[in-house]
Protein backbone atom coordinates (compact mmCIF):
# COMPACT_ATOMS: atom_id res chain seq x y z
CA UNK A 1 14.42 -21.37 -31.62
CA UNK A 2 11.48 -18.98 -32.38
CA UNK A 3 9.20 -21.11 -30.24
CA UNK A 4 11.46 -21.38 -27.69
CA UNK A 5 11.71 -17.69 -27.35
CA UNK A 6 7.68 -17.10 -27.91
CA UNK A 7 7.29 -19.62 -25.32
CA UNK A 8 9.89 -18.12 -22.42
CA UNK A 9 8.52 -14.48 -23.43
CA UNK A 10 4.62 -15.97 -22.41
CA UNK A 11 5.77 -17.17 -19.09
CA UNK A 12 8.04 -14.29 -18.18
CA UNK A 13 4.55 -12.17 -19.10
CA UNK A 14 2.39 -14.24 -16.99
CA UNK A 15 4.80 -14.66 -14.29
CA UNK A 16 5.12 -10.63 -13.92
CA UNK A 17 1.66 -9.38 -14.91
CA UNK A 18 0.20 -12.38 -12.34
CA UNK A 19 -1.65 -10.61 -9.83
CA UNK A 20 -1.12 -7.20 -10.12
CA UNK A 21 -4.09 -5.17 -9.61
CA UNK A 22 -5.63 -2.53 -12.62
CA UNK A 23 -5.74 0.12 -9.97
CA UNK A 24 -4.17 3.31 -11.80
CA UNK A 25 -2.41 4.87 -8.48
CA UNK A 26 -0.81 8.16 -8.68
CA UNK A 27 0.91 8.44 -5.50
CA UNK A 28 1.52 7.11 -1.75
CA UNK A 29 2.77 9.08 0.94
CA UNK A 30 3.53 8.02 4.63
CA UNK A 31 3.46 10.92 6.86
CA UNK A 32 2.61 12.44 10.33
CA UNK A 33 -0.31 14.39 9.51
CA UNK A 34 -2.88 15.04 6.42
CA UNK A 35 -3.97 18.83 5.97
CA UNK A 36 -6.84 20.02 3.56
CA UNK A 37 -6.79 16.29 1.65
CA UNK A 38 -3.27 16.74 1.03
CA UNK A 39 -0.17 14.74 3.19
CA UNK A 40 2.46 16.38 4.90
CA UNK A 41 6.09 15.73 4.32
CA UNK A 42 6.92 12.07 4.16
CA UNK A 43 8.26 10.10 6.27
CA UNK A 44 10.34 6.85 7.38
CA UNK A 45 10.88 7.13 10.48
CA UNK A 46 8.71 7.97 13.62
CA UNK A 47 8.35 8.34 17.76
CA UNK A 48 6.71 5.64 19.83
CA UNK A 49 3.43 6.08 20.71
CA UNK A 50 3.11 8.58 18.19
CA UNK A 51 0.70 8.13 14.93
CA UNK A 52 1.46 7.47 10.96
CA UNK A 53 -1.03 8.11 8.12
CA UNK A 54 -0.49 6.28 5.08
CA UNK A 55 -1.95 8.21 2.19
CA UNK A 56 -2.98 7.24 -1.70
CA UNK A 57 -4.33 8.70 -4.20
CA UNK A 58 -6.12 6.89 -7.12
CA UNK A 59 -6.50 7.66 -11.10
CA UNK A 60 -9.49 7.16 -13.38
CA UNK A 61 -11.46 4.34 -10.79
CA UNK A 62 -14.62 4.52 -12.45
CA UNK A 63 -17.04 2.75 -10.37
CA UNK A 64 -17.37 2.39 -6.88
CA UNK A 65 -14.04 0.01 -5.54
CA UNK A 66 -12.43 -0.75 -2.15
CA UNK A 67 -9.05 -1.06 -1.31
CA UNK A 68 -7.48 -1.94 2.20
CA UNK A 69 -4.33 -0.80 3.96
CA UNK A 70 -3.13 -3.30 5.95
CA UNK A 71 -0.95 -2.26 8.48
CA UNK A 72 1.94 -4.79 9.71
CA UNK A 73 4.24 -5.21 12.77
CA UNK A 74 7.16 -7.12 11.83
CA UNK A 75 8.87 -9.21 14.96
CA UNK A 76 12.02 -10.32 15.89
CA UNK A 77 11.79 -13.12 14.05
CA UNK A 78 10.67 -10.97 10.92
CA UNK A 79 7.25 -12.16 10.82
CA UNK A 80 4.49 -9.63 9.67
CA UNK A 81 1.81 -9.51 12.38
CA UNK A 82 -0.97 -7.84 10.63
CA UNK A 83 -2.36 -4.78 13.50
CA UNK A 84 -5.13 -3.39 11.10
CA UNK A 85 -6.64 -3.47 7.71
CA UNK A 86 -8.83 -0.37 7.00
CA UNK A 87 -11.36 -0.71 4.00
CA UNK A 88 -11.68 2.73 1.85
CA UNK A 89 -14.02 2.78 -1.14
CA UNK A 90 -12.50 4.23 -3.72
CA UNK A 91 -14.36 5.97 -7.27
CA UNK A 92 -14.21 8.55 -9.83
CA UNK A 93 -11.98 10.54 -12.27
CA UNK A 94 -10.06 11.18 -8.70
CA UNK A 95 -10.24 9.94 -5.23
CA UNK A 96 -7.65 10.61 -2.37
CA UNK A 97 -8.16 8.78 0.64
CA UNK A 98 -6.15 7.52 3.87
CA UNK A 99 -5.72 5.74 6.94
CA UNK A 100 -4.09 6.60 10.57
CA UNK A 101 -2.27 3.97 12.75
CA UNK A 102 -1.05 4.22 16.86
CA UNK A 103 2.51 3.19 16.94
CA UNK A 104 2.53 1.44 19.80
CA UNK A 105 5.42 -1.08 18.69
CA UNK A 106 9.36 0.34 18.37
CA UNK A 107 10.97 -1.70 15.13
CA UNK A 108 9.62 -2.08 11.74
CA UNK A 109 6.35 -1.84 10.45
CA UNK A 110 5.10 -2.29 7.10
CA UNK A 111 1.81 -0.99 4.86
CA UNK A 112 0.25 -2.66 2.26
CA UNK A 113 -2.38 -1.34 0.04
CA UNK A 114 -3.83 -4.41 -1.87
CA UNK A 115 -7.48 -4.47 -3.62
CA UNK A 116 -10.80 -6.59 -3.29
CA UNK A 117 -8.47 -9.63 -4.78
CA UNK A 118 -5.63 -8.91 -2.50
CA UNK A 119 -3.53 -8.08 -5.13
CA UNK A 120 -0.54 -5.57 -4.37
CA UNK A 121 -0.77 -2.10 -5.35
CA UNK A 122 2.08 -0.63 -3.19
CA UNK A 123 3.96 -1.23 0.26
CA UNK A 124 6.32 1.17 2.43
CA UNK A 125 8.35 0.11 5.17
CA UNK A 126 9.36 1.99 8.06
CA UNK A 127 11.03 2.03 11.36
CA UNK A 128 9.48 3.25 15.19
CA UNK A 129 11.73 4.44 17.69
């Protein structure tokens, strides 16, 4: 029974520890604007043809790293239709950094922010109108 139990805790480990990237992030924020390095209230929802920055700020780096956000269109078929990935280098004690994106699509987008490996770090949905 003990082995049984060692052996189911090993794959539950692997199975959620698989791919997740060693990026320490601190915080994400989709908003309308970014003021003085800082974002502006978030957001979920915004106008057509208007723009969304997606904002992160990263923890203890250490050397020089890049991250993308890639920015998705999901369509009626709910299919993500990737629109733009945006590669920030990242470093330091503690690095804030962000990318902007034209709405130019009404339904739901999505925003990933993955590493060099593609690995996950975060993802917010939202909705154009």
């Amino acid at each position: 029974m003990r082995k049984l139990i060692f052996g189911l805790l090993i794959v539950f480990t692997t199975i959620f520890t698989y791919g997740e990237s060693d990026l320490n992030l601190e915080r994400s924020v989709l908003t309308e604007a970014v003021e003085n390095k800082e974002p502006e209230m978030s957001r979920e929802t915004f106008s057509l043809y208007s723009k969304a920055y997606f904002y992160t700020e990263f923890r203890d780096v250490g050397e020089e790293r890049t991250i993308y956000h890639n920015w998705y269109y999901l369509d009626k078929g709910g299919e993500k239709n990737l629109t733009a990935s945006v590669a920030l280098k990242i470093k330091g004690y503690r690095w804030r950094t962000w990318s902007v994106k034209n709405l130019y699509l009404p339904g739901t987008w999505i925003v990933e922010v993955v590493d060099e490996e593609d690995n996950l770090i975060t993802k917010t949905d939202f909705i154009v109108e």
